[in-house]
PDB file of N, CA and C in Angstrom:
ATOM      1  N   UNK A   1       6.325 -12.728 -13.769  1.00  0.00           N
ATOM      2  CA  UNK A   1       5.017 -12.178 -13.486  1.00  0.00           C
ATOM      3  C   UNK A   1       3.963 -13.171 -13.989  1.00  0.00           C
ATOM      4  N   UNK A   2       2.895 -12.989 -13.106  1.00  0.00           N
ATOM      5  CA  UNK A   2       1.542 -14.292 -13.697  1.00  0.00           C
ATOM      6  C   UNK A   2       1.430 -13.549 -15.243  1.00  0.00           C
ATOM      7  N   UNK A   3       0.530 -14.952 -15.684  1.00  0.00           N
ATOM      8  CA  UNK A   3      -0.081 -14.355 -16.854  1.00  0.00           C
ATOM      9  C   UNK A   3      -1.396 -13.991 -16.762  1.00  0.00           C
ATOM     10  N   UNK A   4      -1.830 -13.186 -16.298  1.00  0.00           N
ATOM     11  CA  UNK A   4      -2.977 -12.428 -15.758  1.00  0.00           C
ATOM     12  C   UNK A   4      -3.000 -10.594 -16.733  1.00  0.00           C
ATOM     13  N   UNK A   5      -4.396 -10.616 -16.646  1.00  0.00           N
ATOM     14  CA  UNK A   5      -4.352  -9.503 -17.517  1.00  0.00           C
ATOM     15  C   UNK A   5      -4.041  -7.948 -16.481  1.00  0.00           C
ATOM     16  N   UNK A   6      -4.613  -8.580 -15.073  1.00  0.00           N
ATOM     17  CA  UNK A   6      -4.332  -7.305 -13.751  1.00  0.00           C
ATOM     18  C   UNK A   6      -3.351  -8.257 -13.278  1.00  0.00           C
ATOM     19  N   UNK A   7      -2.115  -7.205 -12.538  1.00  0.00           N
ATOM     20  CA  UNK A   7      -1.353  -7.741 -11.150  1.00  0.00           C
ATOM     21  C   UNK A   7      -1.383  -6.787 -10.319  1.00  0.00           C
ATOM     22  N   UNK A   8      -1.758  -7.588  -9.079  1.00  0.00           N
ATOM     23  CA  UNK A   8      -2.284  -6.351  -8.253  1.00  0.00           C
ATOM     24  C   UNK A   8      -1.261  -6.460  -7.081  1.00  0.00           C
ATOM     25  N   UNK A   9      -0.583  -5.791  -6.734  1.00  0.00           N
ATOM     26  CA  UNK A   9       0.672  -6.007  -5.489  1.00  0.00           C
ATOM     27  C   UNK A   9       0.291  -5.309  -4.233  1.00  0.00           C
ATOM     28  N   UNK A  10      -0.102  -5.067  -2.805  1.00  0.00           N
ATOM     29  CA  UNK A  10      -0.271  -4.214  -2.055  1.00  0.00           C
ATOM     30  C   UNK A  10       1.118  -4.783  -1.100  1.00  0.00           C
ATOM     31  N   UNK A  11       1.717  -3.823  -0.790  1.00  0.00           N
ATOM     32  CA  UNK A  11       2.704  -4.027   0.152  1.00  0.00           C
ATOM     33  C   UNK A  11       2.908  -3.005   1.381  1.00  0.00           C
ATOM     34  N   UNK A  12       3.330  -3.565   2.460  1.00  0.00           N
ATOM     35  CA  UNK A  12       3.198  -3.066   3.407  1.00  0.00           C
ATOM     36  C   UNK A  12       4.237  -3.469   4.338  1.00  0.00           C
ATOM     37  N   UNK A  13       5.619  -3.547   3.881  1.00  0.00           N
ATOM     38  CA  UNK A  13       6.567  -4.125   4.346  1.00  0.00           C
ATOM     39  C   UNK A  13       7.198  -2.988   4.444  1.00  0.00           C
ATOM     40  N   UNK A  14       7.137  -1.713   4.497  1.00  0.00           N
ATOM     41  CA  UNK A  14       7.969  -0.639   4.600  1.00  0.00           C
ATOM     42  C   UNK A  14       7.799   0.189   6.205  1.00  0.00           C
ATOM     43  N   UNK A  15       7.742  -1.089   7.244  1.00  0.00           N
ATOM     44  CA  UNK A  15       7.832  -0.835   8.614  1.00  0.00           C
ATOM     45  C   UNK A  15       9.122  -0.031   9.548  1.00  0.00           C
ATOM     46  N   UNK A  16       8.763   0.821  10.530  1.00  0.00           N
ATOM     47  CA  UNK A  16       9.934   1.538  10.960  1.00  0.00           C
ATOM     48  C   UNK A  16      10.310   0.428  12.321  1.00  0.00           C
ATOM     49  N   UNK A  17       9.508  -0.422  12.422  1.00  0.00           N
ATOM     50  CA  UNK A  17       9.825  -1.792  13.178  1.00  0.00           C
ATOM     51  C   UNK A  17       9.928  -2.973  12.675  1.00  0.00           C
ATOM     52  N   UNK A  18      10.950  -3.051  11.931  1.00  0.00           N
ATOM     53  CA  UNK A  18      11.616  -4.391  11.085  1.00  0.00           C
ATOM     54  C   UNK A  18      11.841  -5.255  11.949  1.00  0.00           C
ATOM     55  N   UNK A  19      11.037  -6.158  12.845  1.00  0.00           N
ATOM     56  CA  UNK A  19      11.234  -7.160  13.975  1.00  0.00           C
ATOM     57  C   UNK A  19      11.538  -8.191  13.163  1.00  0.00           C
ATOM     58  N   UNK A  20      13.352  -8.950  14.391  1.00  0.00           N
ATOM     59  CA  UNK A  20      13.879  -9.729  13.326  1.00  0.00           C
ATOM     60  C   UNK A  20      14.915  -8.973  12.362  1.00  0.00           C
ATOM     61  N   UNK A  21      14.990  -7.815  11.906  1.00  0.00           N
ATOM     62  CA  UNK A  21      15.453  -7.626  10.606  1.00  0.00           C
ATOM     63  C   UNK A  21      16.696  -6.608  11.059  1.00  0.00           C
ATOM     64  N   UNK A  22      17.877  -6.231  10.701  1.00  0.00           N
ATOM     65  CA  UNK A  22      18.541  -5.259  10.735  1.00  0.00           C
ATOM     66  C   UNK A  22      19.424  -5.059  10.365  1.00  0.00           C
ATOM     67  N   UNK A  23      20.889  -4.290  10.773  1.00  0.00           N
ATOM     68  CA  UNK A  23      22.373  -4.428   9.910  1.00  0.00           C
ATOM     69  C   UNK A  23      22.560  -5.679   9.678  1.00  0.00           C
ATOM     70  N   UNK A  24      22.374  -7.229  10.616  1.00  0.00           N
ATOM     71  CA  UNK A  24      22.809  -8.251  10.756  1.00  0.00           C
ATOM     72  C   UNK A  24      22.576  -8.490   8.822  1.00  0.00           C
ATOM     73  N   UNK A  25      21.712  -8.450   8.678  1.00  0.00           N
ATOM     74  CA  UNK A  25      20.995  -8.952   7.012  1.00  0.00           C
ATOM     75  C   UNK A  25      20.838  -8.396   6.319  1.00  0.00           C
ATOM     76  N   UNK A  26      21.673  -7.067   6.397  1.00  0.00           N
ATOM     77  CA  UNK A  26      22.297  -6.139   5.472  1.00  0.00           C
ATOM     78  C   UNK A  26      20.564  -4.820   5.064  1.00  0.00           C
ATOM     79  N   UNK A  27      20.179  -4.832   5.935  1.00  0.00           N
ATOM     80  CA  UNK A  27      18.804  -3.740   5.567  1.00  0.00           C
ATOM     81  C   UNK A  27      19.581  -2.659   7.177  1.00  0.00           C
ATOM     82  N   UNK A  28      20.137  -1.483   6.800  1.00  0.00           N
ATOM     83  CA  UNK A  28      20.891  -0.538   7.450  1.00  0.00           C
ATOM     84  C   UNK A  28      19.726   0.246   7.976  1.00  0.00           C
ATOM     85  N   UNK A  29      18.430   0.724   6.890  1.00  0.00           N
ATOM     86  CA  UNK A  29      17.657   1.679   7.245  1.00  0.00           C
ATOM     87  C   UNK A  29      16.749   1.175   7.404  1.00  0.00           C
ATOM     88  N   UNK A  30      16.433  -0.340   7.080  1.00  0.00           N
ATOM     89  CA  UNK A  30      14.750  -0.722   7.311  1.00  0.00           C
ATOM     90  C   UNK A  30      13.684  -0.006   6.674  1.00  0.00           C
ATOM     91  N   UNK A  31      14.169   0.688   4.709  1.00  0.00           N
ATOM     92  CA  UNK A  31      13.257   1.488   4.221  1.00  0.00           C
ATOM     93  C   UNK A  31      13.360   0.210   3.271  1.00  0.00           C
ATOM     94  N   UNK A  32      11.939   0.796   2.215  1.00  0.00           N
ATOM     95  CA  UNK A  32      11.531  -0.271   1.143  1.00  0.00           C
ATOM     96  C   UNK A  32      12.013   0.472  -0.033  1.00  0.00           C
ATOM     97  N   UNK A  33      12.683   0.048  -0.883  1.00  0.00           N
ATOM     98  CA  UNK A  33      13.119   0.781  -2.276  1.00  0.00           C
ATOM     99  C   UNK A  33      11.876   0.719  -3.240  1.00  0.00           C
ATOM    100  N   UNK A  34      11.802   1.561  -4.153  1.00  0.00           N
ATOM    101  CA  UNK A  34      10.732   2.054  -5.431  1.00  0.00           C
ATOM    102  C   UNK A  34      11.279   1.137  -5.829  1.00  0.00           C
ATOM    103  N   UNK A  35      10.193   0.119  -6.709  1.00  0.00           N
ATOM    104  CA  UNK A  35       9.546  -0.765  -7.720  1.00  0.00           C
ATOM    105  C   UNK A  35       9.096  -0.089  -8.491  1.00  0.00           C
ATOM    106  N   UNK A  36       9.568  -0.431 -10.141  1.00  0.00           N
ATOM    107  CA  UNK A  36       8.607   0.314 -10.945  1.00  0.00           C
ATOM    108  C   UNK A  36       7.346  -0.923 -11.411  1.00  0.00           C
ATOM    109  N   UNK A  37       6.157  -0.554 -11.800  1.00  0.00           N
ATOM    110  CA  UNK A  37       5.153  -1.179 -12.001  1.00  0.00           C
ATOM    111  C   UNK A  37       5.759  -1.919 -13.448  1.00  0.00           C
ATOM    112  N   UNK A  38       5.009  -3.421 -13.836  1.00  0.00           N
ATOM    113  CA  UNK A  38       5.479  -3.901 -15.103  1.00  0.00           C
ATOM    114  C   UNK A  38       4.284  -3.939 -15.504  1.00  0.00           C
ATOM    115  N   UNK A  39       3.924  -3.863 -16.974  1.00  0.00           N
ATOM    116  CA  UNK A  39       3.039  -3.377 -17.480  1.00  0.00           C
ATOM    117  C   UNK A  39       1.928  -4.891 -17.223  1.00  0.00           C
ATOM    118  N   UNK A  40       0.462  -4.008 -16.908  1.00  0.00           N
ATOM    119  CA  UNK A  40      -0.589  -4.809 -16.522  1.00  0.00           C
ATOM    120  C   UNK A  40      -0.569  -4.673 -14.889  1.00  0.00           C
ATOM    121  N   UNK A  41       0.313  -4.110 -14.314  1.00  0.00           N
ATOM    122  CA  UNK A  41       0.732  -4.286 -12.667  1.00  0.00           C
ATOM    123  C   UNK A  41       0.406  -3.068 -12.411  1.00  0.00           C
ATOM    124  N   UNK A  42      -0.362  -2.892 -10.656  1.00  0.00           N
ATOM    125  CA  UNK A  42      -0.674  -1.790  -9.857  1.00  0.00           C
ATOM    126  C   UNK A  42       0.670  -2.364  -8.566  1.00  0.00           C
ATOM    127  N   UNK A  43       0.908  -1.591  -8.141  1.00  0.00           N
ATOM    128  CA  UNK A  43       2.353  -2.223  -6.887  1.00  0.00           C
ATOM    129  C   UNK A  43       1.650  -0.565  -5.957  1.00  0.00           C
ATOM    130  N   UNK A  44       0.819  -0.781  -4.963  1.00  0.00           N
ATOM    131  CA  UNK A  44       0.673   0.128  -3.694  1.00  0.00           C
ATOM    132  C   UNK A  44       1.386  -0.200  -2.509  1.00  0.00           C
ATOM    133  N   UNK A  45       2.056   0.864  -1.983  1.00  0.00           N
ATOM    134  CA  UNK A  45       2.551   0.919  -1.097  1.00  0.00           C
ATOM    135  C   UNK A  45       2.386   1.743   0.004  1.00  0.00           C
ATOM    136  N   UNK A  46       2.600   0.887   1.826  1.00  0.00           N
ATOM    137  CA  UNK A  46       2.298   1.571   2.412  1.00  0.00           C
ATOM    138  C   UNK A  46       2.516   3.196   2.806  1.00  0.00           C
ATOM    139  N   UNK A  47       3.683   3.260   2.278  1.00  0.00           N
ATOM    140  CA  UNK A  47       4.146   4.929   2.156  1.00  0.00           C
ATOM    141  C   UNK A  47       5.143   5.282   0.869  1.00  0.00           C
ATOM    142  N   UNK A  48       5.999   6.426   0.542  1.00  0.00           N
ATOM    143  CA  UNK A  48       6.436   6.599  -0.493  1.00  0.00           C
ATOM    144  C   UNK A  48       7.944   5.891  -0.152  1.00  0.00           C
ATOM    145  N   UNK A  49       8.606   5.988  -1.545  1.00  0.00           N
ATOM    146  CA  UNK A  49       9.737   5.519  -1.668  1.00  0.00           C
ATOM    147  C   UNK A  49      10.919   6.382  -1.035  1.00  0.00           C
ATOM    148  N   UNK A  50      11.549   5.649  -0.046  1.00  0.00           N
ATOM    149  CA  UNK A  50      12.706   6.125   0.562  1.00  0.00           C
ATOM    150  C   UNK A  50      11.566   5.791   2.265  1.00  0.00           C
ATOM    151  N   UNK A  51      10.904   6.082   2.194  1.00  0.00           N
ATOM    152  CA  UNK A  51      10.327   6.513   4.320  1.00  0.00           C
ATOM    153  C   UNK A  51       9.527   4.870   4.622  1.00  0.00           C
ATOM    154  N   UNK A  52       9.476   5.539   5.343  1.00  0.00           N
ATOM    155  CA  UNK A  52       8.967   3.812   7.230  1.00  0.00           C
ATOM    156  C   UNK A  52       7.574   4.583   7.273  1.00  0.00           C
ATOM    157  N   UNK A  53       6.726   3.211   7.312  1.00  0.00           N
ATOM    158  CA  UNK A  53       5.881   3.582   7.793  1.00  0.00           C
ATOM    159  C   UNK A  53       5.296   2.730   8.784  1.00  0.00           C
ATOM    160  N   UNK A  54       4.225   3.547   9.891  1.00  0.00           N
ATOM    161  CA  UNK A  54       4.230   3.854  11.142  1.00  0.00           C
ATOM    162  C   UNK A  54       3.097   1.973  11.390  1.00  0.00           C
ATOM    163  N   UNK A  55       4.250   1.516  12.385  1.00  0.00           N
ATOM    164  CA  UNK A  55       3.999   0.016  12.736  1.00  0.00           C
ATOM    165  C   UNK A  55       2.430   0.195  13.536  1.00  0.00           C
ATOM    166  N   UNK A  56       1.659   1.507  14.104  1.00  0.00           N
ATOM    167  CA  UNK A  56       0.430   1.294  14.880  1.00  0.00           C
ATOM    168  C   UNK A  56       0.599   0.570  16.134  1.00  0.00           C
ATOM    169  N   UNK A  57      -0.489   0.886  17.030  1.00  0.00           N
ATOM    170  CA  UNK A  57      -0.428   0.181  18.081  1.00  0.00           C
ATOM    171  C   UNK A  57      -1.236  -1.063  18.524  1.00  0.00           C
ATOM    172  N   UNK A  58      -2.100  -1.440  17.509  1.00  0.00           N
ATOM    173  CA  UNK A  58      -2.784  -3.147  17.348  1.00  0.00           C
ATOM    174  C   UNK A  58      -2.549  -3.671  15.878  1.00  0.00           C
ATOM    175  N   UNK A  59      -3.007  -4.687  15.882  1.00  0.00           N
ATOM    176  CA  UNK A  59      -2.818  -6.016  15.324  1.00  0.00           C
ATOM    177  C   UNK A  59      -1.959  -5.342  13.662  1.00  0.00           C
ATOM    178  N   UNK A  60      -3.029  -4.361  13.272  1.00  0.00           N
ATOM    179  CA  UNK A  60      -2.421  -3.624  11.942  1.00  0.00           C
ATOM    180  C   UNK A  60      -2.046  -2.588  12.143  1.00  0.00           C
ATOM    181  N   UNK A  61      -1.008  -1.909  11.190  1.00  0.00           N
ATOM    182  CA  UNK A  61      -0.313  -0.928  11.205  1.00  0.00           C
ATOM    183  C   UNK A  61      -1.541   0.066  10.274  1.00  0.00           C
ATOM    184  N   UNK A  62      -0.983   1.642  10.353  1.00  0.00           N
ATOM    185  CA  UNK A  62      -2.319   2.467  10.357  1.00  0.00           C
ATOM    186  C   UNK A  62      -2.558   2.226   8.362  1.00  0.00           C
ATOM    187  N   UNK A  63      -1.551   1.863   7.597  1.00  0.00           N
ATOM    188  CA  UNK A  63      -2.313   1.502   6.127  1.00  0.00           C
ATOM    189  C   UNK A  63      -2.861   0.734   6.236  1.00  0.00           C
ATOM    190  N   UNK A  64      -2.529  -0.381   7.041  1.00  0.00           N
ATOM    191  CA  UNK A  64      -3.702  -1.780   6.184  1.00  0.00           C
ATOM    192  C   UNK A  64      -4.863  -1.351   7.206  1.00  0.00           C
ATOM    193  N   UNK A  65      -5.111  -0.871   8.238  1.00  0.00           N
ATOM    194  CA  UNK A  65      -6.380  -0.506   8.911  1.00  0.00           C
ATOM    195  C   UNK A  65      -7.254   0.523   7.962  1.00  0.00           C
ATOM    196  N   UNK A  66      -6.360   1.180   7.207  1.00  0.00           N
ATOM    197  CA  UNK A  66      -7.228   2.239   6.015  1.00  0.00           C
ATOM    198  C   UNK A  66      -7.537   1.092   5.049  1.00  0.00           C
ATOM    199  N   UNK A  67      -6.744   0.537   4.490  1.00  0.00           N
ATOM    200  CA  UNK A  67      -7.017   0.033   3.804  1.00  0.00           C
ATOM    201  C   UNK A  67      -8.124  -1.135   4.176  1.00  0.00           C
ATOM    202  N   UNK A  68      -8.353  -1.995   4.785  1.00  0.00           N
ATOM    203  CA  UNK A  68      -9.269  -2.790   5.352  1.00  0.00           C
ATOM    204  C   UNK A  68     -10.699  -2.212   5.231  1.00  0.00           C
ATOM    205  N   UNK A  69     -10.944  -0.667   5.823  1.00  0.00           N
ATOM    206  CA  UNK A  69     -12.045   0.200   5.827  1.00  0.00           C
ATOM    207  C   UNK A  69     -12.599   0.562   4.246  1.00  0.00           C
ATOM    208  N   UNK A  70     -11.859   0.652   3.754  1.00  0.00           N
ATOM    209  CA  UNK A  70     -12.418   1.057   2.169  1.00  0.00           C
ATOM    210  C   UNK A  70     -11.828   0.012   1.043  1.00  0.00           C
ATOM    211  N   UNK A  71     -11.534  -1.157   1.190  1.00  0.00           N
ATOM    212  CA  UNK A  71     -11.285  -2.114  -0.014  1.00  0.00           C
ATOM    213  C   UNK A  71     -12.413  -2.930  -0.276  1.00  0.00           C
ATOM    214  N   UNK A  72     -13.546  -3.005   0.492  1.00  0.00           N
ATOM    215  CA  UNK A  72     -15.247  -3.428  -0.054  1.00  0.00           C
ATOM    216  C   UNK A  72     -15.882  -1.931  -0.497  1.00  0.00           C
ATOM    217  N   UNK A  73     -15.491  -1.378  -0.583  1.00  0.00           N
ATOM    218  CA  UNK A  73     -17.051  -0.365  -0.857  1.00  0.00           C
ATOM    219  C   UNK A  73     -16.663  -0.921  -2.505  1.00  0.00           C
ATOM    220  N   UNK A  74     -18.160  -0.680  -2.763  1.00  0.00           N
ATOM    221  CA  UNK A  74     -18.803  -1.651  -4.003  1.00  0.00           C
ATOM    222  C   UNK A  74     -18.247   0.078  -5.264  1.00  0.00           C
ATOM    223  N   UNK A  75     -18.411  -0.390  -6.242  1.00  0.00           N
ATOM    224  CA  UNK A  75     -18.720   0.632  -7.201  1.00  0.00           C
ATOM    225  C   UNK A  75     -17.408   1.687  -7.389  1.00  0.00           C
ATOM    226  N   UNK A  76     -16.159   1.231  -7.126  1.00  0.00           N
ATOM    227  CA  UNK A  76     -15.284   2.268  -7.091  1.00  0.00           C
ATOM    228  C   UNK A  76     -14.265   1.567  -7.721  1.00  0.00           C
ATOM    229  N   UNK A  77     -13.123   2.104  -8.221  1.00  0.00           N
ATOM    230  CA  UNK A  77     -11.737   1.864  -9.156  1.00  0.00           C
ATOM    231  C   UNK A  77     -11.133   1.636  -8.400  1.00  0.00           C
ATOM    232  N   UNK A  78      -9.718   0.653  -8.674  1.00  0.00           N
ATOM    233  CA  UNK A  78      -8.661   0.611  -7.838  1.00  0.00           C
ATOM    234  C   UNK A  78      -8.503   1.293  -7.494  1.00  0.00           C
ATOM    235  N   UNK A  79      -7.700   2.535  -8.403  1.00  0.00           N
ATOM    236  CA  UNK A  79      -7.155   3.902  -8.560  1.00  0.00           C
ATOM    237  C   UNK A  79      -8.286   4.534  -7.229  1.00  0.00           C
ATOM    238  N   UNK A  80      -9.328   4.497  -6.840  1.00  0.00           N
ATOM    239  CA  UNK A  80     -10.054   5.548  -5.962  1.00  0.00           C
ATOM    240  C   UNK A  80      -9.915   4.777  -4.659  1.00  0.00           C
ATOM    241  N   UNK A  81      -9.798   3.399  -4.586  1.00  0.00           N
ATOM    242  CA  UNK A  81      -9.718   2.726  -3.386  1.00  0.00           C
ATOM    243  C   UNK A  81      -8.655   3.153  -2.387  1.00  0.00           C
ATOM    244  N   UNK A  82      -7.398   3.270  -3.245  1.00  0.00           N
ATOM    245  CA  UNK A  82      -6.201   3.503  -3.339  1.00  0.00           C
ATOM    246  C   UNK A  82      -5.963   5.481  -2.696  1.00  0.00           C
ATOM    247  N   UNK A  83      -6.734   5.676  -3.100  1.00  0.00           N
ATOM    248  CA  UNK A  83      -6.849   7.336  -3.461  1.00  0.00           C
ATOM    249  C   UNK A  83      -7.283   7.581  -1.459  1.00  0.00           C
ATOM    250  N   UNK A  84      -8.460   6.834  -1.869  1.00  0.00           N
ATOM    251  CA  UNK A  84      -9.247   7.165  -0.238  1.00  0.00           C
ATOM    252  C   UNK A  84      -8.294   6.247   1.200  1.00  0.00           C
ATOM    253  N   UNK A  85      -7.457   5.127   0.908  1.00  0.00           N
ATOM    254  CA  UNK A  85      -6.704   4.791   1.715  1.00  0.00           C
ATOM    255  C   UNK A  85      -5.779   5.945   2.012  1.00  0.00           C
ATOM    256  N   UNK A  86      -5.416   6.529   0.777  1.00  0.00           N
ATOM    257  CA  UNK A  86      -3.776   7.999   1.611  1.00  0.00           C
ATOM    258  C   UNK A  86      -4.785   8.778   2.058  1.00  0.00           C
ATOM    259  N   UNK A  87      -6.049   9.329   2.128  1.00  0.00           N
ATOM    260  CA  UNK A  87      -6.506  10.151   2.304  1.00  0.00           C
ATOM    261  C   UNK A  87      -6.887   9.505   4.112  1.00  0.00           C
ATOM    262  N   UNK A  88      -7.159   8.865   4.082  1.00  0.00           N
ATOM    263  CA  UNK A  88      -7.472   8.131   5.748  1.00  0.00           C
ATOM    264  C   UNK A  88      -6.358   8.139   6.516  1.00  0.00           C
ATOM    265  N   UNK A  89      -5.050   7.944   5.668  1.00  0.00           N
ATOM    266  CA  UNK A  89      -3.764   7.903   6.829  1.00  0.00           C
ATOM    267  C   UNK A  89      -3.686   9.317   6.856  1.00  0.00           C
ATOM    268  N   UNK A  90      -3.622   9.907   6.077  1.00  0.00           N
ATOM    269  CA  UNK A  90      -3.205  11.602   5.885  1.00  0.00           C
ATOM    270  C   UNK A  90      -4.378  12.075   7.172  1.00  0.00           C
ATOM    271  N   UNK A  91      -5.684  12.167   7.388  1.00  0.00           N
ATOM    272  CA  UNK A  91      -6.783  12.392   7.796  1.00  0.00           C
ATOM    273  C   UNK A  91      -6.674  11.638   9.596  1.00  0.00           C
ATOM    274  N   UNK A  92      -5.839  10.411   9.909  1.00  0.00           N
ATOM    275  CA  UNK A  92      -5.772   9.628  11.107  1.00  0.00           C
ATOM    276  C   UNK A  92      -4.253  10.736  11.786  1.00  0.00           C
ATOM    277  N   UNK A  93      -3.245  10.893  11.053  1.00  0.00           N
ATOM    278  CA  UNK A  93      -1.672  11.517  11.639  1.00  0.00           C
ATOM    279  C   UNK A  93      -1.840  12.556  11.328  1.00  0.00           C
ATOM    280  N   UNK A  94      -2.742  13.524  10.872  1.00  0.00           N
ATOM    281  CA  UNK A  94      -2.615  14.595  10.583  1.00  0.00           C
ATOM    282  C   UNK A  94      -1.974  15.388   9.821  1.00  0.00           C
ATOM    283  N   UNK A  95      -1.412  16.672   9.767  1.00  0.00           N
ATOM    284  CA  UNK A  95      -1.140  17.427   8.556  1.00  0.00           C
ATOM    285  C   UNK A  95       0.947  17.257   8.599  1.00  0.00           C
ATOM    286  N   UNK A  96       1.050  16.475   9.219  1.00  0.00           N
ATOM    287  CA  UNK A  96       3.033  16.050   9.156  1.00  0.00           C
ATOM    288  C   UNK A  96       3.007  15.250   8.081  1.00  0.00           C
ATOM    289  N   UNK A  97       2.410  14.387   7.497  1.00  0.00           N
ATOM    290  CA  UNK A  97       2.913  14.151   6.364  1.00  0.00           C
ATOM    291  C   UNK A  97       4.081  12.877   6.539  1.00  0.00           C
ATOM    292  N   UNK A  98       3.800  12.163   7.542  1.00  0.00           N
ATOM    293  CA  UNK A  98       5.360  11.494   7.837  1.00  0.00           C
ATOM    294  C   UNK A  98       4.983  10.255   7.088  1.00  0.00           C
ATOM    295  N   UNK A  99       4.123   9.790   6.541  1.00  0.00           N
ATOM    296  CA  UNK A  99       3.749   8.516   5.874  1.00  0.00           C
ATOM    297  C   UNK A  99       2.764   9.195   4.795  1.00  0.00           C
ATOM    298  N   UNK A 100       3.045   8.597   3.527  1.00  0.00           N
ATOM    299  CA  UNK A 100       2.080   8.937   2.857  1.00  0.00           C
ATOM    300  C   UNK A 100       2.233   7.952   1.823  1.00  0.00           C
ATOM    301  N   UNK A 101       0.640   7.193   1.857  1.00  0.00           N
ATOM    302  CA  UNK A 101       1.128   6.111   0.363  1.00  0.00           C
ATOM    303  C   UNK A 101       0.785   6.530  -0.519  1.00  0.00           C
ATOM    304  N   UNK A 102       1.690   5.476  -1.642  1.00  0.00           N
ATOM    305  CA  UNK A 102       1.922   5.516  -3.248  1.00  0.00           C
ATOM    306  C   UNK A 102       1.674   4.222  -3.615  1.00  0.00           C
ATOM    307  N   UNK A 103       1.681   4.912  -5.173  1.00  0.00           N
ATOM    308  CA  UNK A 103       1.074   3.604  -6.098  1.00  0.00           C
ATOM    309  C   UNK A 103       1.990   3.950  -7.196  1.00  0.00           C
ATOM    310  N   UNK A 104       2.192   3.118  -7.660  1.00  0.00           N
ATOM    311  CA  UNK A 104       2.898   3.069  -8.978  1.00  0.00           C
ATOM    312  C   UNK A 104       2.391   1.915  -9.804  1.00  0.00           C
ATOM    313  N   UNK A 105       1.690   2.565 -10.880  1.00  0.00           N
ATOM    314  CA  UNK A 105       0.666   1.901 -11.423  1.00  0.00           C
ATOM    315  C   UNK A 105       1.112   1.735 -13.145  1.00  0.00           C
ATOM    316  N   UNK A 106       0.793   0.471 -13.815  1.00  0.00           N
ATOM    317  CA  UNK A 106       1.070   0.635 -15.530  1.00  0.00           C
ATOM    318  C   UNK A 106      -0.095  -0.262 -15.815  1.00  0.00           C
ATOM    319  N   UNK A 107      -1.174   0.199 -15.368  1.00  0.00           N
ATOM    320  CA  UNK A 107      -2.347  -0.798 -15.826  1.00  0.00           C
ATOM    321  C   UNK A 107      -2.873  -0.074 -17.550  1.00  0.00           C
ATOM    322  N   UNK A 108      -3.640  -1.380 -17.866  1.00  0.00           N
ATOM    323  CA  UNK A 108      -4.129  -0.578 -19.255  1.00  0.00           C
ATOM    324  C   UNK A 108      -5.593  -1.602 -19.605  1.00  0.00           C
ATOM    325  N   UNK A 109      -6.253  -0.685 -20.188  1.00  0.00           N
ATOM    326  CA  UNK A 109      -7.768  -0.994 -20.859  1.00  0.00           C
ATOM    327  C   UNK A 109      -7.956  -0.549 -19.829  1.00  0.00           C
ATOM    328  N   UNK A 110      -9.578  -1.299 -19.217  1.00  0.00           N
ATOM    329  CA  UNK A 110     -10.639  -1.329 -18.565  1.00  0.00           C
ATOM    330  C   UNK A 110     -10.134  -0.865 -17.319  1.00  0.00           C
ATOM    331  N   UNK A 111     -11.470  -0.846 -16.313  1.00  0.00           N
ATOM    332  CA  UNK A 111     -10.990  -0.491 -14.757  1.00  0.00           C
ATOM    333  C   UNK A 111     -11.235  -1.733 -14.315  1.00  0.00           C
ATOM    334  N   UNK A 112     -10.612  -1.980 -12.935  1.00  0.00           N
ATOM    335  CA  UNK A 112     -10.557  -3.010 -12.140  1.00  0.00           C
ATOM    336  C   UNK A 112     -11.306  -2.564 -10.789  1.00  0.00           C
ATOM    337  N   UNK A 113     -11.935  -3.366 -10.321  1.00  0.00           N
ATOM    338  CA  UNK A 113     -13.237  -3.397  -9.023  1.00  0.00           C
ATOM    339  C   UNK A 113     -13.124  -4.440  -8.633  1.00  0.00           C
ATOM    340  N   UNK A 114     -12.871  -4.293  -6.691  1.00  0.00           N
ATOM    341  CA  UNK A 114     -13.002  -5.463  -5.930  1.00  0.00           C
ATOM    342  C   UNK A 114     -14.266  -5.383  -5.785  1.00  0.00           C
ATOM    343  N   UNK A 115     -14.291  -6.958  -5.533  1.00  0.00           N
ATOM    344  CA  UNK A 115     -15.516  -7.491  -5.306  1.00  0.00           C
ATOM    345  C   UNK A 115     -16.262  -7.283  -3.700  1.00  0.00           C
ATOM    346  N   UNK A 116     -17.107  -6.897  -3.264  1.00  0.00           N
ATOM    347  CA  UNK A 116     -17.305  -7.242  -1.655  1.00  0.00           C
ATOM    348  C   UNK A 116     -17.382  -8.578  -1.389  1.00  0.00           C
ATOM    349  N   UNK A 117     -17.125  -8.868   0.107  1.00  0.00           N
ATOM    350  CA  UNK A 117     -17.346 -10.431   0.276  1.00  0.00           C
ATOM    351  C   UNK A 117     -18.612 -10.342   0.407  1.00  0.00           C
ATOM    352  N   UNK A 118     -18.408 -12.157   0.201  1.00  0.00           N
ATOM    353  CA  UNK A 118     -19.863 -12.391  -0.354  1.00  0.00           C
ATOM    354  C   UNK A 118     -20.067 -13.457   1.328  1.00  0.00           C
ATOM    355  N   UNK A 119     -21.533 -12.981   1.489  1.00  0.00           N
ATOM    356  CA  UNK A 119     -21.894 -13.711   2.511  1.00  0.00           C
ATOM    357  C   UNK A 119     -22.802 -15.100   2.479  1.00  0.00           C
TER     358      UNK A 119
END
């Protein structure tokens, strides 16, 4: 792990379209296994541990399009950035529940805030 006081992980490799990927290379289900966070580390993921989540029909799949929408708003915590991304996929697929992201978080002290880009 860096020596950094935050590690911030977003992953989004837990696709139900593993293009390229399959029994051949030993991934049977094409799910992403739980990571536990190491201390100083946030690890978000596009959905929970064990399920696929949903590849979308342009360029991004429907987390990083949530996520894209709310990772500048100014004045907010990881932890809420994070919060309002499941709330956008939950809010886009409705009340099935078939994707839902997680975080598994061991941060400590202070809060952490992205920056907006700067123009």
């Amino acid at each position: 792990m860096a020596k950094t006081k935050i590690n911030l992980i977003i992953i989004d490799a837990c696709r139900s379209q593993m293009r390229g990927f399959g029994t051949e290379r030993g991934l049977n289900d094409n799910k992403l296994a739980q990571s536990l966070a190491p201390l100083g580390s946030y690890i978000a993921y596009a959905t929970s541990p064990g399920k696929t989540a949903k590849d979308g029909s342009g360029s991004n799949g429907l987390y990083t399009s949530c996520l894209l929408k709310h990772i500048r708003t100014e004045g907010i915590t990881v932890e809420t950035v994070f919060k309002r991304v499941r709330q956008c996929v939950i809010d886009i697929q409705g009340t099935t529940f078939g994707q839902l992201p997680w975080e598994n978080s061991a941060l400590t002290g202070g809060d952490f805030y992205f920056l907006p880009s700067l123009k």
